[in-house]
N, C-alpha and C. Protein backbone atom coordinates (compact mmCIF):
# COMPACT_ATOMS: atom_id res chain seq x y z
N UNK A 1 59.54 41.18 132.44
CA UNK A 1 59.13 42.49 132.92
C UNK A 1 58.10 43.07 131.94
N UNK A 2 56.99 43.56 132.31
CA UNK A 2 55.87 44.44 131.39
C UNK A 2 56.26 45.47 131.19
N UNK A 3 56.13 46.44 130.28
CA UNK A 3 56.35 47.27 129.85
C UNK A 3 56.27 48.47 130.38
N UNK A 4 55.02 48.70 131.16
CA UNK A 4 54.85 49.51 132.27
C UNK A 4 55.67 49.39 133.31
N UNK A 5 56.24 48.30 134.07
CA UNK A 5 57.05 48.53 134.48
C UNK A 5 58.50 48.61 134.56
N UNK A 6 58.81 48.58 133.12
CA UNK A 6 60.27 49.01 132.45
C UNK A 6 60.14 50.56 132.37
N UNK A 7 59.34 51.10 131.63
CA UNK A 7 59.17 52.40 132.05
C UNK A 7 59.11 53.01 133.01
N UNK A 8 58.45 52.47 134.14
CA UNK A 8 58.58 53.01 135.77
C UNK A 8 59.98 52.91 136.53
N UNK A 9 60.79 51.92 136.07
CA UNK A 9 61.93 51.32 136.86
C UNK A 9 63.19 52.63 135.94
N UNK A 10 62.63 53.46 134.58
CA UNK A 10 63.59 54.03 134.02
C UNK A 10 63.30 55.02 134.00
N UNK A 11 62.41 55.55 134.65
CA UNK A 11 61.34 57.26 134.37
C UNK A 11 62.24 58.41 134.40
N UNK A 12 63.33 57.54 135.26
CA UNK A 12 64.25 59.29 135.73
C UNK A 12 65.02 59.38 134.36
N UNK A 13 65.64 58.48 133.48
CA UNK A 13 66.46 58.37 132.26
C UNK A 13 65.18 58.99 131.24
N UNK A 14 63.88 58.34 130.82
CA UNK A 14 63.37 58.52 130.11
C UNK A 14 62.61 60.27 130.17
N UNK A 15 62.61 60.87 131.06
CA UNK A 15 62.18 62.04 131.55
C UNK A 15 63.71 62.98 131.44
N UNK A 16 64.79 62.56 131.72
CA UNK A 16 66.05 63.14 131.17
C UNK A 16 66.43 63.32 129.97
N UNK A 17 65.73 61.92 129.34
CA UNK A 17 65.84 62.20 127.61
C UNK A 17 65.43 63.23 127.33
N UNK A 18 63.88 63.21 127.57
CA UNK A 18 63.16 64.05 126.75
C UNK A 18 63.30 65.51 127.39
N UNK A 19 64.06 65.55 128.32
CA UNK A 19 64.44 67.13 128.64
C UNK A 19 64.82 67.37 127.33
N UNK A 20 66.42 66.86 127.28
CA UNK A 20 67.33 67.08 126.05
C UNK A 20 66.99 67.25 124.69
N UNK A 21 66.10 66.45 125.08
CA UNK A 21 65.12 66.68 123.24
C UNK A 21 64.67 67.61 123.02
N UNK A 22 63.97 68.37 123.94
CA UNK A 22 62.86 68.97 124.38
C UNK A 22 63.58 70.32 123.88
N UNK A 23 64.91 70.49 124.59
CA UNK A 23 65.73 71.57 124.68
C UNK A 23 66.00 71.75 123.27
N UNK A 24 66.88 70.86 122.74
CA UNK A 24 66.92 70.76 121.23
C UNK A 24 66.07 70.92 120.54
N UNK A 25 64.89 70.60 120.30
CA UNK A 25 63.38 71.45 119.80
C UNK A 25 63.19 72.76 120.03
N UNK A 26 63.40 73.32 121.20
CA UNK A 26 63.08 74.84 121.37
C UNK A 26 63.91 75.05 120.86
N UNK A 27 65.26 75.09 120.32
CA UNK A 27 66.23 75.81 119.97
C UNK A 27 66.28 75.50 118.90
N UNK A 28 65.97 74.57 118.02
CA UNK A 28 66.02 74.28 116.50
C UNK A 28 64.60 75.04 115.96
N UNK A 29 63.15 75.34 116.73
CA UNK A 29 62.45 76.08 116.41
C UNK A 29 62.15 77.79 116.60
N UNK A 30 63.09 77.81 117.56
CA UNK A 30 63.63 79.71 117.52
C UNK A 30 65.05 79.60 116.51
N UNK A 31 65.82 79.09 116.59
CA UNK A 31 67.16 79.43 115.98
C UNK A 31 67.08 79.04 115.05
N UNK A 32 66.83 77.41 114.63
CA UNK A 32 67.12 77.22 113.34
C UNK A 32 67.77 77.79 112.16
N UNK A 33 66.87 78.51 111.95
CA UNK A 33 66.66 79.17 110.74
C UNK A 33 68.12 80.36 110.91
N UNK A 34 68.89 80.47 111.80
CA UNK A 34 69.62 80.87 111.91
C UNK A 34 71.41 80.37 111.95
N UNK A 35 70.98 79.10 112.26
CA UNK A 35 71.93 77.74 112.09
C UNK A 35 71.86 77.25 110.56
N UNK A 36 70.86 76.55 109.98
CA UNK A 36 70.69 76.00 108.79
C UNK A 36 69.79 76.41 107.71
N UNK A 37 69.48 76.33 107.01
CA UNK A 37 68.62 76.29 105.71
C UNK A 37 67.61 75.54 105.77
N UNK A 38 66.73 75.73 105.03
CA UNK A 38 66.08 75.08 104.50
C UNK A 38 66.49 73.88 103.40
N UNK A 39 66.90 74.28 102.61
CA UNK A 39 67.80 72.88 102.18
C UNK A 39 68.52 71.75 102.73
N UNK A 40 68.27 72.08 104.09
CA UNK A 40 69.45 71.11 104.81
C UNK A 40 68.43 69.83 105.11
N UNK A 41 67.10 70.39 105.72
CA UNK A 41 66.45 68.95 104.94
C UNK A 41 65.41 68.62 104.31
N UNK A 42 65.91 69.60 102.64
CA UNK A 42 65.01 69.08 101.83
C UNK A 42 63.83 70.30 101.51
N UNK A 43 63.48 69.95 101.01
CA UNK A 43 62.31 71.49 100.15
C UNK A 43 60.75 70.59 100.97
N UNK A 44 60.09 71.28 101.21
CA UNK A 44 59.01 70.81 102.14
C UNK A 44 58.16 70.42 100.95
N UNK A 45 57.28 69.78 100.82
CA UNK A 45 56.10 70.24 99.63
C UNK A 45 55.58 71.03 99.70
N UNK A 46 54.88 71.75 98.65
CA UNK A 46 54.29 72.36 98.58
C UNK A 46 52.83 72.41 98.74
N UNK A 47 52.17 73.18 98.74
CA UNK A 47 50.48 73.35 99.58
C UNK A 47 49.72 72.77 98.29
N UNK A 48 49.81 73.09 97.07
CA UNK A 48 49.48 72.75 96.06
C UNK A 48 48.55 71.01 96.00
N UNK A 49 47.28 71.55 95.94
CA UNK A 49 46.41 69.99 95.51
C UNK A 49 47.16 69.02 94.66
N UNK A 50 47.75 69.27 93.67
CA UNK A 50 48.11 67.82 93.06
C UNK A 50 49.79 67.56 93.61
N UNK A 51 50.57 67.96 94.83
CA UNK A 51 51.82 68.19 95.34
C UNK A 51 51.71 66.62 95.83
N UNK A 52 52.72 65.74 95.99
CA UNK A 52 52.22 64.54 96.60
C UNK A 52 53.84 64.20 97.54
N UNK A 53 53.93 63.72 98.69
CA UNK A 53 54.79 63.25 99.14
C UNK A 53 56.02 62.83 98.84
N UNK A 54 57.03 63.04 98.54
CA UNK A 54 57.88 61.91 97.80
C UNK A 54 57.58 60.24 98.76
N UNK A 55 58.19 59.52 97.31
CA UNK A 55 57.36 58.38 97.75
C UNK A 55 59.19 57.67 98.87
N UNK A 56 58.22 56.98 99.66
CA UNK A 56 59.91 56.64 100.84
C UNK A 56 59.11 55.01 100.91
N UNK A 57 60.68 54.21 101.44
CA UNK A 57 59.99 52.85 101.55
C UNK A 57 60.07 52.71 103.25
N UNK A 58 59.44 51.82 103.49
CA UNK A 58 59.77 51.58 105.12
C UNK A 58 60.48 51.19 105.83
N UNK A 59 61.65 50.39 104.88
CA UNK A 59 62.74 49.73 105.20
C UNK A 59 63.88 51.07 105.01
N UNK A 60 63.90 52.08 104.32
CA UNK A 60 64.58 53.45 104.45
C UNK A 60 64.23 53.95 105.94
N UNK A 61 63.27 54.18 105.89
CA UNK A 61 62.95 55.46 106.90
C UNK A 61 63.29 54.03 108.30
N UNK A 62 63.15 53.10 108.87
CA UNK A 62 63.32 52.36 109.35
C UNK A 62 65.38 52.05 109.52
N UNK A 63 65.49 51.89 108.94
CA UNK A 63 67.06 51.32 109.14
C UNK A 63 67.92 53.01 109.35
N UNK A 64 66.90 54.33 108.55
CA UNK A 64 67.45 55.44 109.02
C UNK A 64 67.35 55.78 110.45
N UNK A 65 66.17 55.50 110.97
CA UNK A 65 65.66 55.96 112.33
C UNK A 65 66.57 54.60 113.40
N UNK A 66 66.12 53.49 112.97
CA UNK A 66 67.10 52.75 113.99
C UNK A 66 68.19 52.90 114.15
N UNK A 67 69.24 53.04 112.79
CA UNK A 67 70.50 53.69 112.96
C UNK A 67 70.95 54.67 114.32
N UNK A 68 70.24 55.91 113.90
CA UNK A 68 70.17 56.85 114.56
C UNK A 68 69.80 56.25 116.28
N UNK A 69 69.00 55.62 115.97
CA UNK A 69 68.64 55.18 117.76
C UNK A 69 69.70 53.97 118.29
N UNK A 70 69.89 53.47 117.80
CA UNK A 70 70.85 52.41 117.95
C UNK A 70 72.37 53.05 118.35
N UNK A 71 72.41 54.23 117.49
CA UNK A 71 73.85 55.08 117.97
C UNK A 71 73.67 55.87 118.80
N UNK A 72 72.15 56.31 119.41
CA UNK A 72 72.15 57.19 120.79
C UNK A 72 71.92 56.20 121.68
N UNK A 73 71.48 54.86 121.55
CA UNK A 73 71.42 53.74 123.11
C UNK A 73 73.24 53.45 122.94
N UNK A 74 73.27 52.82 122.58
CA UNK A 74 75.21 52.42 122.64
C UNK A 74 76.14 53.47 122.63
N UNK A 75 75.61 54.91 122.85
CA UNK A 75 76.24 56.33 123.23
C UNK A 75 76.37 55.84 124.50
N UNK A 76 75.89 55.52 125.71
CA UNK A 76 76.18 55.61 127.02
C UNK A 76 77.02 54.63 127.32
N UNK A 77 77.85 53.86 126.20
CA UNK A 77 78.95 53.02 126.53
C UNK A 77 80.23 54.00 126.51
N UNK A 78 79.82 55.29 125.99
CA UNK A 78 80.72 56.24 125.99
C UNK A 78 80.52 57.82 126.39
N UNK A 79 79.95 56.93 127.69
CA UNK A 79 79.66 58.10 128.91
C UNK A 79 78.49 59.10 128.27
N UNK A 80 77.59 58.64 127.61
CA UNK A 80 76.38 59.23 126.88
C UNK A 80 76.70 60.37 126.56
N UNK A 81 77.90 60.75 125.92
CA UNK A 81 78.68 61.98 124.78
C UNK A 81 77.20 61.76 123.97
N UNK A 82 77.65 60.87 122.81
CA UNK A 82 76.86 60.71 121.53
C UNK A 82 75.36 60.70 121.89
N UNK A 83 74.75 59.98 122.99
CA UNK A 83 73.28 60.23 123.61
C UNK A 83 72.72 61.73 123.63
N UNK A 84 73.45 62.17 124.20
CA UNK A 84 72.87 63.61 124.85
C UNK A 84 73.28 64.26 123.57
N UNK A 85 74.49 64.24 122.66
CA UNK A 85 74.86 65.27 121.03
C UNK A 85 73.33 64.39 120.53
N UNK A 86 73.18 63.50 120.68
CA UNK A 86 72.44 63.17 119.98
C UNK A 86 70.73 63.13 119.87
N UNK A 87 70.44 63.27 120.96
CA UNK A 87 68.92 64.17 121.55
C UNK A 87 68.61 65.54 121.12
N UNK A 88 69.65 66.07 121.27
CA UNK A 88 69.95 67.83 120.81
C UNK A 88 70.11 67.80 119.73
N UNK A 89 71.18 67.34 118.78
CA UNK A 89 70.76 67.12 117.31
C UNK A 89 68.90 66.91 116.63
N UNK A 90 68.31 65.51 117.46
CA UNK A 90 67.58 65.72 116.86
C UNK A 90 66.57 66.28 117.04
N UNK A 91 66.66 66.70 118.13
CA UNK A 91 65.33 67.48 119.00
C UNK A 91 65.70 68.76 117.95
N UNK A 92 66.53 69.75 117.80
CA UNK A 92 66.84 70.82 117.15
C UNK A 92 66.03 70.05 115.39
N UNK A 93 66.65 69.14 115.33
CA UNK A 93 65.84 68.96 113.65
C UNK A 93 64.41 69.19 113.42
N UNK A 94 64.35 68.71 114.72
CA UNK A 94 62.33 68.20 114.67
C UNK A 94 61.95 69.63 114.88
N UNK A 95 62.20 70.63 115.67
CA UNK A 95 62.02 72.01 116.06
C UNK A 95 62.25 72.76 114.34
N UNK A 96 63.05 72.59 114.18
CA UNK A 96 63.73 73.57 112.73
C UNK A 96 62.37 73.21 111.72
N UNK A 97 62.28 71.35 111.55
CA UNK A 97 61.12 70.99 110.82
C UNK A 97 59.77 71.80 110.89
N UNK A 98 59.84 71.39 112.34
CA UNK A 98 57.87 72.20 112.26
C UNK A 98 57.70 73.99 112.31
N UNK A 99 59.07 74.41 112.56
CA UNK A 99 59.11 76.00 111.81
C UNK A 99 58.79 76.01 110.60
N UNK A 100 59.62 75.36 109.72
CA UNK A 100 59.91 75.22 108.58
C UNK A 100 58.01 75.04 108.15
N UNK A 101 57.73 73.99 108.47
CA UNK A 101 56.66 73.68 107.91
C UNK A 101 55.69 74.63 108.56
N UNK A 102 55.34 75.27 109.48
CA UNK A 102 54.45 76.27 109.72
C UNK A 102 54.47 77.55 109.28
N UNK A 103 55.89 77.78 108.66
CA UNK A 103 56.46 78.93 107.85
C UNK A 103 55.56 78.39 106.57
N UNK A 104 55.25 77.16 105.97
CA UNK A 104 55.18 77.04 104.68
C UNK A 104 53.57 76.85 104.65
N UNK A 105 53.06 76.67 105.39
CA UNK A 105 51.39 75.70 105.50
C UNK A 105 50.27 77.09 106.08
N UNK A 106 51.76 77.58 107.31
CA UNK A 106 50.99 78.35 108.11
C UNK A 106 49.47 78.02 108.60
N UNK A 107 49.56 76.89 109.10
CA UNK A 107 48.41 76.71 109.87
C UNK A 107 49.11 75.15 110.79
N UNK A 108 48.90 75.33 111.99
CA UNK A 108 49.51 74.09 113.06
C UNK A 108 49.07 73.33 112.87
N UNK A 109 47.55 72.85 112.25
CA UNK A 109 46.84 72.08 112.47
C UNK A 109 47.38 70.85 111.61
N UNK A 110 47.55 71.28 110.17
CA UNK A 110 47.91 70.62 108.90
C UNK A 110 49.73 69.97 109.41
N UNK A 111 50.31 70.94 110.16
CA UNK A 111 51.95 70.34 110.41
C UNK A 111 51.24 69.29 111.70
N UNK A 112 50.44 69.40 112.63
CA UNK A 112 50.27 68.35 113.50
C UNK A 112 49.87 67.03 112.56
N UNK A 113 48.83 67.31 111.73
CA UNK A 113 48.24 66.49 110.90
C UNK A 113 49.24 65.41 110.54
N UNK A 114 50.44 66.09 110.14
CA UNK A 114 51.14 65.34 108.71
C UNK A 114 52.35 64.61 109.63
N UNK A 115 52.56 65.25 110.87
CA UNK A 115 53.81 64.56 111.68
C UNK A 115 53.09 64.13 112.76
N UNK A 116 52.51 63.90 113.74
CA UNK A 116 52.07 63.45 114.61
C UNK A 116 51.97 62.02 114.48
N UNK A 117 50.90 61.15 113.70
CA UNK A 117 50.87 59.83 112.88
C UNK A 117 52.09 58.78 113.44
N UNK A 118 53.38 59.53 112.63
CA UNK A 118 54.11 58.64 112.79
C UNK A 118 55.16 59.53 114.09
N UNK A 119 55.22 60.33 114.24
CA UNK A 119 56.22 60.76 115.22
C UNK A 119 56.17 60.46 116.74
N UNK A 120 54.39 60.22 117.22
CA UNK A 120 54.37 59.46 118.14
C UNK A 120 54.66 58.36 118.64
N UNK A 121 55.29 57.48 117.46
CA UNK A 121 55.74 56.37 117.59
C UNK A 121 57.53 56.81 117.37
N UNK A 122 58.05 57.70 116.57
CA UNK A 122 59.34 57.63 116.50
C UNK A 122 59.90 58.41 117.25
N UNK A 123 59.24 59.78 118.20
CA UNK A 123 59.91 60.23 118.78
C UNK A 123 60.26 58.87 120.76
N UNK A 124 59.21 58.85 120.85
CA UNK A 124 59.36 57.94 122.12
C UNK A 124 60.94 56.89 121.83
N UNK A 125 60.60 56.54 120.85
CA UNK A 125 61.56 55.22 120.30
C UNK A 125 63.21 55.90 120.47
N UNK A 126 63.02 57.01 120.04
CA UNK A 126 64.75 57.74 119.91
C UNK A 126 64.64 57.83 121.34
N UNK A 127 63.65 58.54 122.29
CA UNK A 127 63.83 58.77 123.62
C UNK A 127 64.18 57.16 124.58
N UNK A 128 63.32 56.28 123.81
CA UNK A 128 63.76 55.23 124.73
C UNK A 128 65.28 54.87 124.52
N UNK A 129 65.44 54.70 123.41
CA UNK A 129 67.24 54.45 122.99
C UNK A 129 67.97 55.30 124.19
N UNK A 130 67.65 56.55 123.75
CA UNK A 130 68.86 57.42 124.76
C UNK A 130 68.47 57.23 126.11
N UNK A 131 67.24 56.88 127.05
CA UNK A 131 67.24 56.34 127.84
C UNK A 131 67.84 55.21 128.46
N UNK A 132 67.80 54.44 127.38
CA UNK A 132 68.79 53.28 127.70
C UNK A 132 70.33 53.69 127.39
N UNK A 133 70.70 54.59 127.14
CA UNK A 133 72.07 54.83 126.95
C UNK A 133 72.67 55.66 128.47
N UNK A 134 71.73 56.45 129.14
CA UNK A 134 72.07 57.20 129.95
C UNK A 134 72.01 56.27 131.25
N UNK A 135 71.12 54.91 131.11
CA UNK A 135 71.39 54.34 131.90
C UNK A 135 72.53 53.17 132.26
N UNK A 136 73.03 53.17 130.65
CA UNK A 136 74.80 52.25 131.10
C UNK A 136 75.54 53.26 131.85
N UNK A 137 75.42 55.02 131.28
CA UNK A 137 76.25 55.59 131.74
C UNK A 137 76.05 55.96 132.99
N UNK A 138 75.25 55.91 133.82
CA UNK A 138 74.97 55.56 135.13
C UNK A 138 75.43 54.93 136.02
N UNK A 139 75.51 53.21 135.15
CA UNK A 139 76.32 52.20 136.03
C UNK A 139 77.84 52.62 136.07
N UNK A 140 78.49 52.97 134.87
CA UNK A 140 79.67 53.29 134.66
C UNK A 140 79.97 54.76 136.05
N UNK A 141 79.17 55.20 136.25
CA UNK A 141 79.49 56.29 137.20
C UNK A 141 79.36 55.65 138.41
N UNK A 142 78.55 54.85 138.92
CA UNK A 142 78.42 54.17 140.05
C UNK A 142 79.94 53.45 140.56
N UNK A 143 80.35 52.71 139.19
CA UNK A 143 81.06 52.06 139.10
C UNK A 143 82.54 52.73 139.52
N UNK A 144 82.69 53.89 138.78
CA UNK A 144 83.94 54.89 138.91
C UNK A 144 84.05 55.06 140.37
N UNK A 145 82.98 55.83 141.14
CA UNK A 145 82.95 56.07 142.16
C UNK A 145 82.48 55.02 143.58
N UNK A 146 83.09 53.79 143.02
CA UNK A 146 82.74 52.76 144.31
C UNK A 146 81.26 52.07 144.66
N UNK A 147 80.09 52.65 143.99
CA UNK A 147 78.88 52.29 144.67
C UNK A 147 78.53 50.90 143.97
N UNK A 148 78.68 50.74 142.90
CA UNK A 148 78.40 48.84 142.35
C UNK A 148 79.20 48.56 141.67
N UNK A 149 78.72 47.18 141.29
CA UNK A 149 79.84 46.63 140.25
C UNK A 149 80.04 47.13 138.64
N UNK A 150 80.49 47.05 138.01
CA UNK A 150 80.36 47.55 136.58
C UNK A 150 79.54 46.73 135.88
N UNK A 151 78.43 47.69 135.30
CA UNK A 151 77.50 46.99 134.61
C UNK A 151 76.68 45.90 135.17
N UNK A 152 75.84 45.42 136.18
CA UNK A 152 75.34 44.67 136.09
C UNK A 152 74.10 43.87 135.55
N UNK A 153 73.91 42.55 135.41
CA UNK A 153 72.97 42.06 134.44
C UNK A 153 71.92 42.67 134.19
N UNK A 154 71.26 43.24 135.55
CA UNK A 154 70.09 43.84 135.44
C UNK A 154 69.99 44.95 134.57
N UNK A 155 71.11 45.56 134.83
CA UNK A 155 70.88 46.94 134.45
C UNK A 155 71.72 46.56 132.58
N UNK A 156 72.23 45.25 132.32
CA UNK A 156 72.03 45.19 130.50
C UNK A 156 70.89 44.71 130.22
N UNK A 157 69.93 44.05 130.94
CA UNK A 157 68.88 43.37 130.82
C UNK A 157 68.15 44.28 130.52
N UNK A 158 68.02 45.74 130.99
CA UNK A 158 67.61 46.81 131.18
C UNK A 158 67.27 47.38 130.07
N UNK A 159 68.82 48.06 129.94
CA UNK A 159 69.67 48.51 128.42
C UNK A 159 68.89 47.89 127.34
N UNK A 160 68.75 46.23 127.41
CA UNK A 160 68.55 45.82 126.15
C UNK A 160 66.64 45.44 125.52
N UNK A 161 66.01 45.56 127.17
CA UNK A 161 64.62 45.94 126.96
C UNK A 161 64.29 47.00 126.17
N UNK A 162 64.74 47.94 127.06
CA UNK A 162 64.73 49.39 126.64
C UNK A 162 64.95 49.68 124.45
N UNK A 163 66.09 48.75 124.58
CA UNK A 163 66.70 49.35 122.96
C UNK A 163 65.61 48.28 122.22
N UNK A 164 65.06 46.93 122.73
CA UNK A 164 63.82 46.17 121.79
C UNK A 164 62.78 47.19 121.98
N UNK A 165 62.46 47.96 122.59
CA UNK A 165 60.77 48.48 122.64
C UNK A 165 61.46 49.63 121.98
N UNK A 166 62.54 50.50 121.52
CA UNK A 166 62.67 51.50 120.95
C UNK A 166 62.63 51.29 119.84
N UNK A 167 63.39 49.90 119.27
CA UNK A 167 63.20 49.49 117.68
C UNK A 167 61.63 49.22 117.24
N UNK A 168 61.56 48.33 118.59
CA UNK A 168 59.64 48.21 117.72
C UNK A 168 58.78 49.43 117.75
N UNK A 169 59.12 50.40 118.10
CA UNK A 169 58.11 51.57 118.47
C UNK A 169 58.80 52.57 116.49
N UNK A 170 60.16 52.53 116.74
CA UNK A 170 60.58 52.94 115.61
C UNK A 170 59.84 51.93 114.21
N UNK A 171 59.95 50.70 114.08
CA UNK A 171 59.73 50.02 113.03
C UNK A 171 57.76 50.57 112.96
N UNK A 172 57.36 50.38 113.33
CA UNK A 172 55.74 50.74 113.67
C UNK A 172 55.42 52.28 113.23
N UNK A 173 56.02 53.32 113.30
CA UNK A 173 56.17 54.32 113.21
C UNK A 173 56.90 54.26 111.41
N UNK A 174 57.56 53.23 110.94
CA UNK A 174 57.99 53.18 109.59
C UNK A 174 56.62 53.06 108.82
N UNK A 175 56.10 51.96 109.54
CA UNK A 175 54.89 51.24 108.39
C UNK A 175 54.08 52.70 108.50
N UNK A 176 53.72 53.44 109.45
CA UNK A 176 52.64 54.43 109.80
C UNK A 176 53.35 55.38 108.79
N UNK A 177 54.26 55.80 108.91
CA UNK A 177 54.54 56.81 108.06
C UNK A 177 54.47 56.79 106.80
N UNK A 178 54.78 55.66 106.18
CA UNK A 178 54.81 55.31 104.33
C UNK A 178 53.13 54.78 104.30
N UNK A 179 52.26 54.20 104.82
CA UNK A 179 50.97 53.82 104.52
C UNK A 179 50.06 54.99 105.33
N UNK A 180 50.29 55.30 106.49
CA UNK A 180 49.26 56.58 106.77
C UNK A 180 49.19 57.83 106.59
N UNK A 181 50.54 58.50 106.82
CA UNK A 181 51.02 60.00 106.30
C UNK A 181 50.78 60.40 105.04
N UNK A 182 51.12 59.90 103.99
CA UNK A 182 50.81 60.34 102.81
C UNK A 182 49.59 60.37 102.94
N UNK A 183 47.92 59.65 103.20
CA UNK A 183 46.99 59.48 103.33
C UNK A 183 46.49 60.75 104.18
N UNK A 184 46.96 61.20 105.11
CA UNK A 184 46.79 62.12 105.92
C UNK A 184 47.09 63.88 104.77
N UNK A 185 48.12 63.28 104.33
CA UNK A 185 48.57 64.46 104.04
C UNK A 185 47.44 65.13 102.84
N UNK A 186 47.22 64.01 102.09
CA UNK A 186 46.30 64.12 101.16
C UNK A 186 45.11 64.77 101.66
N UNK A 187 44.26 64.25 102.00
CA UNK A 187 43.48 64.71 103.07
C UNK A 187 43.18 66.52 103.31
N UNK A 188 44.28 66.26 104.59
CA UNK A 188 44.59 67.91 104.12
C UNK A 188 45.49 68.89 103.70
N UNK A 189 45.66 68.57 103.08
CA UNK A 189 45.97 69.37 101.70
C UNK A 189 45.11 69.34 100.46
């Protein structure tokens, strides 16, 4: 199956994700700051010319982000509880983040600058995971209520497309972030 049409055959899951995300972003970027701290992740850098990134390896930010995606696709083995806590979790982080950082930079341009790079590659990747999670929990509902069999091949064949193009979109998004972001950031700043 091409890729394009793994995405077409899952649009309604992958467009459900990113509701949830979506939702979790608006609410981690109005509320946040009313839920958590700033400490909760981490002191931003500062604007300061000689301020530099902390340095991260790719195999961190990588085994962190797959983690995380790996536990929102295998959420819909448990009726996509952990999928959907887990879209909203991070959709709210990513929201709280770019407050945070537009509170500190105050200018959008420089927070698009510095997250965009790699987030276009890691946000899709978490969305494809939970896409593929909402679609076991699918079969499992079909299944409850009489309409197919439980689980069928297609639809793990599915599942497990879905969770390879989320890891490679995540791993790609590792290398971008530790070799281009800092580069970016430099830049402007």
């Amino acid at each position: 199956m091409t890729v394009p049409s793994l995405l077409r055959e899952n649009r309604t899951w992958i467009l459900t994700a990113t509701c949830l995300f979506l939702i979790g972003a608006v609410l981690g970027f109005f509320l946040g700051d009313h839920v958590l701290s700033a400490d909760t992740l981490g002191s931003l850098p500062s604007t300061s010319a000689d301020t530099e990134l902390p340095a991260l390896s790719i195999r961190s930010i990588f085994f962190n982000n797959a983690t995380v995606a790996l536990a929102v696709g295998a959420g819909g083995f448990l009726l996509a509880v952990p999928s959907v806590g887990g879209l909203l979790t991070n959709g709210f982080y990513v929201g709280f983040s770019v407050a945070l950082a537009i509170a500190e930079y105050s200018e959008i341009g420089i927070v698009v600058a510095v997250f965009a790079p790699h987030g276009v590659f890691e946000i899709p990747g978490l969305l494809l995971a939970a896409a593929a999670g909402l679609r076991i929990t699918n079969g499992f509902y079909r299944y409850f209520f009489g309409r197919d069999d439980l689980l069928t091949t297609e639809e793990l064949r599915g599942f497990a497309q879905l969770m390879l193009l989320s890891v490679l979109l995540i791993g790609i998004g590792s290398v971008v972030e530790v070799h281009v972001t800092p580069v970016i950031h430099e830049i402007v700043m």
